[in-house]
Protein backbone atom coordinates (compact mmCIF):
# COMPACT_ATOMS: atom_id res chain seq x y z
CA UNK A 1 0.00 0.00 0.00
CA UNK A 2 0.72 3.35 0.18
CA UNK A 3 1.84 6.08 3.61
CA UNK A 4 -0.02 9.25 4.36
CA UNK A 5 2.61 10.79 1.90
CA UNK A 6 1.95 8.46 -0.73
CA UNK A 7 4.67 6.94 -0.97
CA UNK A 8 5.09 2.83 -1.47
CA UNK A 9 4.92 1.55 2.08
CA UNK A 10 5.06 -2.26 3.05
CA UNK A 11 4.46 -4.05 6.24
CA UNK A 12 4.74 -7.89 7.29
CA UNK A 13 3.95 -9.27 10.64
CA UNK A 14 4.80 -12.83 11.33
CA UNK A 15 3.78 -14.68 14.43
CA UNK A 16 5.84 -17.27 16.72
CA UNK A 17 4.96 -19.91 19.75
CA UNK A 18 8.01 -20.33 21.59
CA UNK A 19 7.28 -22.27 24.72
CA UNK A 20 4.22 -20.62 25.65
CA UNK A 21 5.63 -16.83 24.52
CA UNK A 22 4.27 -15.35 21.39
CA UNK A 23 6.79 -13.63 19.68
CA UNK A 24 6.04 -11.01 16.77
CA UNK A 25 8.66 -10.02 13.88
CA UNK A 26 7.85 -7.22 11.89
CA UNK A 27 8.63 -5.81 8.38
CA UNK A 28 8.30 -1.92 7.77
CA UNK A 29 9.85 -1.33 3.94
CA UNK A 30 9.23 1.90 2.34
CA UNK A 31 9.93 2.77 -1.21
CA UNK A 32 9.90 -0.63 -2.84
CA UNK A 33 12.61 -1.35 -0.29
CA UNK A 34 11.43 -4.77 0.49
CA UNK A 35 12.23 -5.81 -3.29
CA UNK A 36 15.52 -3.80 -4.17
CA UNK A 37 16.92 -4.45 -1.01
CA UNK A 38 15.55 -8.13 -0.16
CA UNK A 39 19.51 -10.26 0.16
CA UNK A 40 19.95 -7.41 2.78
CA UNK A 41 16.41 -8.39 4.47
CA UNK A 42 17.02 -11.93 4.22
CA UNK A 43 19.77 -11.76 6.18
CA UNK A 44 18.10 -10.36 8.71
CA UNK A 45 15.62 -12.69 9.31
CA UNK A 46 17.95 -15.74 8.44
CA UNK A 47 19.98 -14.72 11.87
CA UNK A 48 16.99 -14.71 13.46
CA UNK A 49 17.35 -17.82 15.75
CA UNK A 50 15.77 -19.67 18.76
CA UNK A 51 18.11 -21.64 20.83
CA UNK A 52 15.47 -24.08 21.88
CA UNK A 53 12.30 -24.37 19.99
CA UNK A 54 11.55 -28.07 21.84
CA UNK A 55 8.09 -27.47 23.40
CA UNK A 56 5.57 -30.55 24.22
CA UNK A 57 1.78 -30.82 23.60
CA UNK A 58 -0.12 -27.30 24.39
CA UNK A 59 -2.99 -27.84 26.06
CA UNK A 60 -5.82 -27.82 27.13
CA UNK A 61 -8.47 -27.52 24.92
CA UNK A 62 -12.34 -26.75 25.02
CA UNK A 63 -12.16 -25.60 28.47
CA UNK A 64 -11.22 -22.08 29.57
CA UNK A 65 -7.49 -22.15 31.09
CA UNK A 66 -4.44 -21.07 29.02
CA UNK A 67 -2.94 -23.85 27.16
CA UNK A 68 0.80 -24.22 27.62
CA UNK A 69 3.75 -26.40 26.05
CA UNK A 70 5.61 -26.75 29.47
CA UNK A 71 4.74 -26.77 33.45
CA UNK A 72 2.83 -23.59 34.45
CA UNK A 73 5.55 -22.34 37.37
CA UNK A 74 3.83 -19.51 38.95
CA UNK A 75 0.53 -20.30 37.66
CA UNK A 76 0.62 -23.87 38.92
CA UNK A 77 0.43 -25.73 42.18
CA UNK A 78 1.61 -28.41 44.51
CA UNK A 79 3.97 -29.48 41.29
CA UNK A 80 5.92 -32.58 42.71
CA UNK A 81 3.91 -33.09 45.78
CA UNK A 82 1.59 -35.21 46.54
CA UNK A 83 -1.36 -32.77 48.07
CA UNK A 84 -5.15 -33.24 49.26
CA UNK A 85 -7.68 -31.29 48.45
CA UNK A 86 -11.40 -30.34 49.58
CA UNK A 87 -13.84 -27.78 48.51
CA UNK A 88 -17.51 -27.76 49.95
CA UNK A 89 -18.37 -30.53 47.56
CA UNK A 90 -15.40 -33.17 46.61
CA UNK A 91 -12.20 -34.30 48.18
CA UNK A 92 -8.94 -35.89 46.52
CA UNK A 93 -5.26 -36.36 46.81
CA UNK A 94 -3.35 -35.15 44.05
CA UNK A 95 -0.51 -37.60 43.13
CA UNK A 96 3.03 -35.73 42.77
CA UNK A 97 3.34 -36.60 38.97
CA UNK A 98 0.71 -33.91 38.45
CA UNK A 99 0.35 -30.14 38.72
CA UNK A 100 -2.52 -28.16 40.24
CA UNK A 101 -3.23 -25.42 37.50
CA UNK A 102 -3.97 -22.34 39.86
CA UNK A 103 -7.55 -20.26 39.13
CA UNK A 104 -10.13 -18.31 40.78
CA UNK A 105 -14.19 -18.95 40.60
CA UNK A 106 -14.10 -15.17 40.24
CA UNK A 107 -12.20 -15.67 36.70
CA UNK A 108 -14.83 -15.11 34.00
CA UNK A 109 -15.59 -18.32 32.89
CA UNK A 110 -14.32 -20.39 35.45
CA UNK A 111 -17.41 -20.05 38.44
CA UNK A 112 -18.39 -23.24 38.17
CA UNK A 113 -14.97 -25.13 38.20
CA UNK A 114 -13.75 -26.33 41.40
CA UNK A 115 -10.69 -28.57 40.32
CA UNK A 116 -8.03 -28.41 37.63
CA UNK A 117 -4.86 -29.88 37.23
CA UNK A 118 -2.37 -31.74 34.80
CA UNK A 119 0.49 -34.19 33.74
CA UNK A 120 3.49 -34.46 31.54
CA UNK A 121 5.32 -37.14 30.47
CA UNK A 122 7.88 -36.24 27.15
CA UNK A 123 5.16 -35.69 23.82
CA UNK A 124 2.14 -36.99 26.25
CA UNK A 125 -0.32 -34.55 27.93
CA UNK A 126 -3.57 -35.08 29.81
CA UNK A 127 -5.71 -32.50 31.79
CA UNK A 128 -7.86 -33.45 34.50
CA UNK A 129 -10.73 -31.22 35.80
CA UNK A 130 -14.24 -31.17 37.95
CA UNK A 131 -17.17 -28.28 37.88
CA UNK A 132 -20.05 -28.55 40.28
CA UNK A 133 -23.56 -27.10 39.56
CA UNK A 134 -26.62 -26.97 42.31
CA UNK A 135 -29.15 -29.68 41.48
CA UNK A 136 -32.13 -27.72 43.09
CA UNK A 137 -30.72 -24.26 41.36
CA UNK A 138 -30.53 -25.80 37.72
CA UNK A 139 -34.49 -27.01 38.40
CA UNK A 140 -35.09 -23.21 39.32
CA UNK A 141 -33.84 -21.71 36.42
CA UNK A 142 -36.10 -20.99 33.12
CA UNK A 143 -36.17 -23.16 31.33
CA UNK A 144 -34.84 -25.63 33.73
CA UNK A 145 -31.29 -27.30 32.92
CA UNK A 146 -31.21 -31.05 32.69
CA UNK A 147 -28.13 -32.67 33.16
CA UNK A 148 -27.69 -34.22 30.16
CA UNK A 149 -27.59 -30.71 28.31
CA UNK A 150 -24.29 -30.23 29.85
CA UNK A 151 -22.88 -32.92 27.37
CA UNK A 152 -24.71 -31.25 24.41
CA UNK A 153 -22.26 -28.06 25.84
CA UNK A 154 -19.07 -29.62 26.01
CA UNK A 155 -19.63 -31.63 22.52
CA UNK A 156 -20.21 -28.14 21.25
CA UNK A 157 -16.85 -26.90 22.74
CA UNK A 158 -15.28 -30.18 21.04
CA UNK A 159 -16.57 -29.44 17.78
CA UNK A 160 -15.35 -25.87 18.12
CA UNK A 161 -12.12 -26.57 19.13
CA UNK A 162 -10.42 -29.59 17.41
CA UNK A 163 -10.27 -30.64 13.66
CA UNK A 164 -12.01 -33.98 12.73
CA UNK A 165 -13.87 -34.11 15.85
CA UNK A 166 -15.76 -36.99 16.59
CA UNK A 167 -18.63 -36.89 19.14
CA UNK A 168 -20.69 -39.81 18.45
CA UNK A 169 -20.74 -43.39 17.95
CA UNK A 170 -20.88 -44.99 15.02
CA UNK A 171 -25.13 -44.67 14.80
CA UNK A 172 -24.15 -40.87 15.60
CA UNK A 173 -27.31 -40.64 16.97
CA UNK A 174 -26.62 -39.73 20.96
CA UNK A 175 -23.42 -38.57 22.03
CA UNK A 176 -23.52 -39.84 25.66
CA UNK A 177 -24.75 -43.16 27.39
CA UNK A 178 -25.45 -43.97 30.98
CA UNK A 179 -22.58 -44.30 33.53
CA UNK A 180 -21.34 -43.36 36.55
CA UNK A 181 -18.21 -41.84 38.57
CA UNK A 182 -17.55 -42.73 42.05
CA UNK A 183 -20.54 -42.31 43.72
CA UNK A 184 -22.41 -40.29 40.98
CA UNK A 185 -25.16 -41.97 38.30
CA UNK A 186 -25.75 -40.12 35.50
CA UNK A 187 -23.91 -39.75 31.69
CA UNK A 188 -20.78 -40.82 30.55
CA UNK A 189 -19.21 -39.55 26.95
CA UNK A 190 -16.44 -39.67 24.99
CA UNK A 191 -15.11 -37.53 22.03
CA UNK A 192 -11.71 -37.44 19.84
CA UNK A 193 -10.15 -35.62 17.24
CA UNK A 194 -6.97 -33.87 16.24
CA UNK A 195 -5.11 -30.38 17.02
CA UNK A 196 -1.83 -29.22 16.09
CA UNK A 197 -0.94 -31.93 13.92
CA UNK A 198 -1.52 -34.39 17.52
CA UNK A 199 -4.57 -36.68 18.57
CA UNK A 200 -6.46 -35.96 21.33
CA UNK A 201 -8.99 -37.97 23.26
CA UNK A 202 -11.85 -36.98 26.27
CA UNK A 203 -13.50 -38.66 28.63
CA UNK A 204 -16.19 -37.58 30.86
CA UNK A 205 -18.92 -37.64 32.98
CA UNK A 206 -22.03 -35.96 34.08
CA UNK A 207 -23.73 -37.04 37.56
CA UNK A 208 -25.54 -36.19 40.26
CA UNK A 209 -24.59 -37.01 44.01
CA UNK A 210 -25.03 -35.37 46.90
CA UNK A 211 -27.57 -32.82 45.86
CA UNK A 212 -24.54 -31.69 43.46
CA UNK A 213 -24.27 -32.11 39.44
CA UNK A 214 -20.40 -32.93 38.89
CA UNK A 215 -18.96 -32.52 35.63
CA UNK A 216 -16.11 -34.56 35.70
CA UNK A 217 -13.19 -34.70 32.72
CA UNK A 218 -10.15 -36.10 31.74
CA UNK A 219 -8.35 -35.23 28.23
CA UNK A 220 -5.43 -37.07 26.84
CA UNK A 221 -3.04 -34.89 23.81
CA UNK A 222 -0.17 -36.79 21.94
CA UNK A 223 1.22 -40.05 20.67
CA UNK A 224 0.63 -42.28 23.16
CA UNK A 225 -0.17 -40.20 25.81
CA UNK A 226 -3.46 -42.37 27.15
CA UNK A 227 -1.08 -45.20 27.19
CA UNK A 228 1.58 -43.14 28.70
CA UNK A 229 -0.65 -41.20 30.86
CA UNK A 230 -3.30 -43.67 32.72
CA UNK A 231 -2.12 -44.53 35.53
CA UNK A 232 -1.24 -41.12 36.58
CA UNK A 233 -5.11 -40.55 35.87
CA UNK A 234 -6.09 -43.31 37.34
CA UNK A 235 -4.25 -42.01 40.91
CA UNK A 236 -6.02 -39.34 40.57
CA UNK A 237 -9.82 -40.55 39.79
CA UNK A 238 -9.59 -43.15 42.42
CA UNK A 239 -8.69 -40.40 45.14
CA UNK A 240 -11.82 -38.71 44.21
CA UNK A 241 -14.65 -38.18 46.46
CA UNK A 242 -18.02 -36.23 46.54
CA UNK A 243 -19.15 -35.05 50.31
């Protein structure tokens, strides 16, 4: 295009994920500079260099935390430790091999989450979270909220967020089926798909117990990584109570 003294005027923005930092180059040619002078402008760029661009699986996805490549540091918790925890409504131990992702219900977004966490291993991610909803206060509101909705939501999120989701069975007629957690009767479901270039997998539930709905989750990113990954979730589900 052109400046406000119309004169040739070019400008390039690239974008860059480093481990978890976005980093922004920018072009500013004027005068046709960008083609008479473009050996000179390769250079530059071709010296452009990050000493380590090894990052593992962002995530997470369809939920609303930040993704990240690597552990959270400041915004994490309780990395390396094995740590309880109890809110008004659940109790569990986390195991040391995961982190506690640190939040507040205050965050837009995140009032009705009450747990979050995740694990590493190499190329293999999972996340891990619980939200609780009032039984009696999802009956009050108009039109009331049945349980079951809340997997229409987070098949919605799915969709939204991954390439070549899948959400349904084969008859891709329901996407949930009856099952339980812990204590809790209600829906289980299960979705996949890709993002990034890696495969990703969820599993969750919706039940009721204790006069609470519990929206229970655990996503698995990369090669391997349910394979890798289960029996650090399975530590954690089993530690899982509702009070």
């Amino acid at each position: 295009g052109k400046g406000k003294d119309g004169r040739p005027l070019y400008i390039r923005a690239s974008f860059a994920t480093v481990k978890s930092r976005l980093f922004m180059v920018i072009v500013i040619a004027h005068d046709d500079a960008e083609q008479k002078d473009t050996q000179w402008l390769l250079a530059a760029l071709n010296g452009l260099k990050w000493e380590d661009t090894k990052a593992g699986v962002r995530g997470p996805w369809a939920v609303p935390f930040r993704t990240r490549t690597e552990a959270r540091g400041s915004e994490g918790l309780d990395a390396g430790k094995k740590a309880p925890f109890k809110s008004s409504a659940m109790t569990l131990v986390k195991p040391p091999a995961w982190e506690r992702i640190k939040f507040s219900s205050a965050d837009g977004g995140l009032e009705s989450w009450i747990y979050a966490a995740e694990v590493r291993d190499g190329e293999a991610y999972a996340f891990a979270g619980v939200q609780r909803f009032d039984a009696a206060g999802l009956r009050r509101v108009t039109p009331p909220k049945e349980p079951e909705t809340f997997v229409d939501d987070a098949e919605n999120e799915w969709r939204n967020a991954f390439d070549e989701p899948v959400t349904r069975g084969k008859a891709g007629k329901t996407n949930r089926s009856p099952g339980s957690f812990g204590t809790g009767k209600g829906w289980k479901f299960e979705f996949t798909g890709k993002k990034e270039g890696q495969p990703w997998s969820q599993y969750g539930w919706v039940v009721q117990a204790k006069g609470s709905v519990f929206i229970v989750r655990v996503m698995f990113g990369g090669t391997n990584a349910e394979k890798l990954l289960k029996d650090d979730w399975d530590d954690l589900r089993k530690s899982m109570r509702f009070e």
